[in-house]
N, C-alpha and C. Protein backbone atom coordinates (compact mmCIF):
# COMPACT_ATOMS: atom_id res chain seq x y z
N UNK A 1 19.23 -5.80 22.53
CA UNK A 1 19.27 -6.28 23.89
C UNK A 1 20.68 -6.17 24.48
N UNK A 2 21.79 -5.44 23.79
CA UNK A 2 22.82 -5.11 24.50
C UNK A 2 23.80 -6.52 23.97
N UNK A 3 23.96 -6.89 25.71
CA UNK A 3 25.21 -8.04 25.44
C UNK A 3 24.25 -9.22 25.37
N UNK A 4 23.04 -9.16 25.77
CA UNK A 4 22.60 -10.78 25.35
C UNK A 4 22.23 -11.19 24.67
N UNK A 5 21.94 -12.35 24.01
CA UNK A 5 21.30 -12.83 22.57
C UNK A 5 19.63 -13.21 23.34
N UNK A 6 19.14 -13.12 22.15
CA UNK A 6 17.70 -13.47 22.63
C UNK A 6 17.35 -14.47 23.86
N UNK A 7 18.50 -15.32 23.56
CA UNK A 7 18.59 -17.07 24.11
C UNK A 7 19.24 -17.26 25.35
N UNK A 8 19.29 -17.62 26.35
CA UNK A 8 19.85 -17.69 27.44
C UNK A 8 20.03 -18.90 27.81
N UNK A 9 21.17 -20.28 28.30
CA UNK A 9 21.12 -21.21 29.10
C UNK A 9 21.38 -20.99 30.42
N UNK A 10 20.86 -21.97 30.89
CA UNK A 10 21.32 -21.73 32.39
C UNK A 10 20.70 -23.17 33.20
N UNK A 11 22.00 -23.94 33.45
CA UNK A 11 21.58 -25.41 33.63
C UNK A 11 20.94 -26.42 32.74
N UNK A 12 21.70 -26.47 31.73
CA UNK A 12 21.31 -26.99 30.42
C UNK A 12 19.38 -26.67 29.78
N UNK A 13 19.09 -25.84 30.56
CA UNK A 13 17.45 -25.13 30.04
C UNK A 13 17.49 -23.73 29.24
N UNK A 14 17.11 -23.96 28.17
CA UNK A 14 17.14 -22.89 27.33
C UNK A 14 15.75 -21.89 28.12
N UNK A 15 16.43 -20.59 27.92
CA UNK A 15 14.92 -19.51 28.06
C UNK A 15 15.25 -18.42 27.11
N UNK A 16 14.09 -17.72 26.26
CA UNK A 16 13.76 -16.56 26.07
C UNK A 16 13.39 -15.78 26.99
N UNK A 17 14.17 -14.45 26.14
CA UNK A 17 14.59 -13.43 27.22
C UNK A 17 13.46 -12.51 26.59
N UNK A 18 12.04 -12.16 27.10
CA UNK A 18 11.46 -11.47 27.09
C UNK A 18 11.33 -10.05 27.80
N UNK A 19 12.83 -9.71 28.65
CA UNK A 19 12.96 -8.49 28.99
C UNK A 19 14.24 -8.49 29.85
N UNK A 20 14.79 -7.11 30.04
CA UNK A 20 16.18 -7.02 30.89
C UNK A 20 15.94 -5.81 31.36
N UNK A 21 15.99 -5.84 33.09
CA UNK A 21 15.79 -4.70 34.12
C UNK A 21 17.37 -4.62 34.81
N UNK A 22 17.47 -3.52 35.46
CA UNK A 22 18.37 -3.17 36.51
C UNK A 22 17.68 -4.05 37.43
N UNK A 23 18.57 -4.66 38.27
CA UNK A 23 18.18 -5.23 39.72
C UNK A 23 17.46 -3.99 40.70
N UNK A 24 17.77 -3.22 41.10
CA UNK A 24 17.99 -2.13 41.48
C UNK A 24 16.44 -1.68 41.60
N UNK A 25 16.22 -1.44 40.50
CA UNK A 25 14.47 -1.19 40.39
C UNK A 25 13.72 -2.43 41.34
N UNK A 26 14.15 -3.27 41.35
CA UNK A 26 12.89 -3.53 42.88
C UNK A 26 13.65 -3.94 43.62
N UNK A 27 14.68 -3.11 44.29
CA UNK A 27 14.92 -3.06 45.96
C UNK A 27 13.83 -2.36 46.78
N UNK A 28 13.79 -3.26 47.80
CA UNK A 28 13.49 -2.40 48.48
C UNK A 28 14.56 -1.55 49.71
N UNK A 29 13.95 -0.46 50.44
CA UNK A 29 14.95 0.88 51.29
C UNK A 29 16.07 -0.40 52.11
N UNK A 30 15.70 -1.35 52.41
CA UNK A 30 17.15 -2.29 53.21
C UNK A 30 17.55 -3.08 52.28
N UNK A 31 17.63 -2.56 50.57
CA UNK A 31 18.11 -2.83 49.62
C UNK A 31 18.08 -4.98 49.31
N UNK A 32 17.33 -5.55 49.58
CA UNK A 32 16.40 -6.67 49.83
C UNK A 32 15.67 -6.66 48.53
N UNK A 33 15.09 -7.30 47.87
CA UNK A 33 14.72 -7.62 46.30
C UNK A 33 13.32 -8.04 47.08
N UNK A 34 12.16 -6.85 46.47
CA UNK A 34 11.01 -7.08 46.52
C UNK A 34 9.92 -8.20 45.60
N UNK A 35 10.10 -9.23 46.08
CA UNK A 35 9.58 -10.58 45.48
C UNK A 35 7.90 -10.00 44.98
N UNK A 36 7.82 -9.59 45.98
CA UNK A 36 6.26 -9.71 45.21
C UNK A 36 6.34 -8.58 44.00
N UNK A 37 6.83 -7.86 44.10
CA UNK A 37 7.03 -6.28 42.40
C UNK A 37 7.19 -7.29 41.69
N UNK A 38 8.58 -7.60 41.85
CA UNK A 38 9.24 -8.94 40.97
C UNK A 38 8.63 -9.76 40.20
N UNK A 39 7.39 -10.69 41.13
CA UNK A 39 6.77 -11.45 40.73
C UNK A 39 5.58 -10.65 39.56
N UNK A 40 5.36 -9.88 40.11
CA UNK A 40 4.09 -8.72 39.13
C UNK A 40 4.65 -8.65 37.89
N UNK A 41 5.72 -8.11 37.80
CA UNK A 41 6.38 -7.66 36.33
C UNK A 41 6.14 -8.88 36.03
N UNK A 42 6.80 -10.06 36.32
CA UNK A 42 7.14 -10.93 35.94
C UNK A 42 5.82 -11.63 35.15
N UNK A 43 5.06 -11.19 35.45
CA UNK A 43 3.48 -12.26 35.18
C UNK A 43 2.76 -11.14 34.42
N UNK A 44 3.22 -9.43 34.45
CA UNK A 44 2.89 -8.64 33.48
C UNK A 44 3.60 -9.51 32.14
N UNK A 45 4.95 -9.39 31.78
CA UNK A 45 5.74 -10.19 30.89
C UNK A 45 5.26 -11.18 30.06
N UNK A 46 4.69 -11.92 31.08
CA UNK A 46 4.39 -13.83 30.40
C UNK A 46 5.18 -13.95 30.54
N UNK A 47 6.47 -14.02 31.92
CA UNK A 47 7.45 -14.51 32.06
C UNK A 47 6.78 -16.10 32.94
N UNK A 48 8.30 -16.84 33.12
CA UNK A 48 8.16 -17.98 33.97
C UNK A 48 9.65 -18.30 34.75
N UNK A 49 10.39 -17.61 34.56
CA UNK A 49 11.80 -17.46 35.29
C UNK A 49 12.28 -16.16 35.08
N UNK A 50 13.10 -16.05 36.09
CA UNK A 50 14.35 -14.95 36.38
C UNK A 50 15.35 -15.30 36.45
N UNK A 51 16.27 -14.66 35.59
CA UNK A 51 17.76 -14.93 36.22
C UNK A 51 18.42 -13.67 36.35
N UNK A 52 19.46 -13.81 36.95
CA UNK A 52 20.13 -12.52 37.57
C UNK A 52 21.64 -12.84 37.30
N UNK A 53 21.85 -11.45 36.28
CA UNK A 53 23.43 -11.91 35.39
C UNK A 53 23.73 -10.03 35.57
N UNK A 54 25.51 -9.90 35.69
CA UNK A 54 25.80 -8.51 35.79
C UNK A 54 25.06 -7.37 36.47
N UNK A 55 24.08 -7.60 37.72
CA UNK A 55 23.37 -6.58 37.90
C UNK A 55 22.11 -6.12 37.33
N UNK A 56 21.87 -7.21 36.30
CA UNK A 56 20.52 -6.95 35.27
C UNK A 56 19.36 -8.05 36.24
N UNK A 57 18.58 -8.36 36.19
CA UNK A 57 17.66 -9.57 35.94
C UNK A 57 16.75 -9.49 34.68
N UNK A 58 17.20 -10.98 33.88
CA UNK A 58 16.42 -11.60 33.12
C UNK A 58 15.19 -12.18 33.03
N UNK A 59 14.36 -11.33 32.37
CA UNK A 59 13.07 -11.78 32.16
C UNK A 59 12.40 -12.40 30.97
N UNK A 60 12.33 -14.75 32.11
CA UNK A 60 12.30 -15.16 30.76
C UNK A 60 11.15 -15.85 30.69
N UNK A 61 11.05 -16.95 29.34
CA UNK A 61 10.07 -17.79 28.96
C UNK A 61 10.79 -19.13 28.92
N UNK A 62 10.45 -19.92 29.96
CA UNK A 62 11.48 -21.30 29.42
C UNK A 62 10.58 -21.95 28.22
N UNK A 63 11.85 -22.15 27.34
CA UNK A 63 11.82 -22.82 26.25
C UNK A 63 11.72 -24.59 26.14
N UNK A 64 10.16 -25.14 25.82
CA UNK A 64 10.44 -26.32 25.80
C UNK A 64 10.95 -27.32 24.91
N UNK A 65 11.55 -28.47 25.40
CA UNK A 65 12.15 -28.97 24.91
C UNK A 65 11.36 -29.67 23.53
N UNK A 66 11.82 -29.98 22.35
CA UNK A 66 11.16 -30.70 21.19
C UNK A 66 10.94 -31.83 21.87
N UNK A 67 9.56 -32.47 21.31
CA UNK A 67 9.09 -33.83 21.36
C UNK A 67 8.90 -34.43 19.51
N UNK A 68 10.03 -35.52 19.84
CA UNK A 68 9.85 -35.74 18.31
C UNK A 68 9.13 -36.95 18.06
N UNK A 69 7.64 -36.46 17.10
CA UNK A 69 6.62 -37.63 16.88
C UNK A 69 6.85 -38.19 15.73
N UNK A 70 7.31 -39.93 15.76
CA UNK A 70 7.08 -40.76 14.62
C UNK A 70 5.87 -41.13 13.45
């Protein structure tokens, strides 16, 4: 995966990174980020967030937090 580790924080929420695109691939021609492509990949994936680091966007799975049962 290059420079990232599987694991990503971002606002103390851990996500798996189930994929890394160029931004670029869904502009659209007034260079504007086509939400709905976006959203498609995104739900092709089993993603549930994006983040957008160096020109890439991250395609992730937020990671939930442990519940610890007594």
């Amino acid at each position: 995966m290059g420079l990232y580790s599987n694991i990503v924080y971002n606002n103390n929420i851990a996500y798996k990174i189930l994929d890394i695109v160029n931004v670029h691939s869904f502009l659209n021609s007034d260079n504007s980020i086509n939400q709905k492509v976006l959203g498609l990949y995104v739900h092709e994936k089993n993603g549930d967030h994006v983040l957008q680091r160096n020109g890439k966007f991250l395609i992730c799975e937020t990671i939930e937090e442990a519940i610890i049962i007594k």
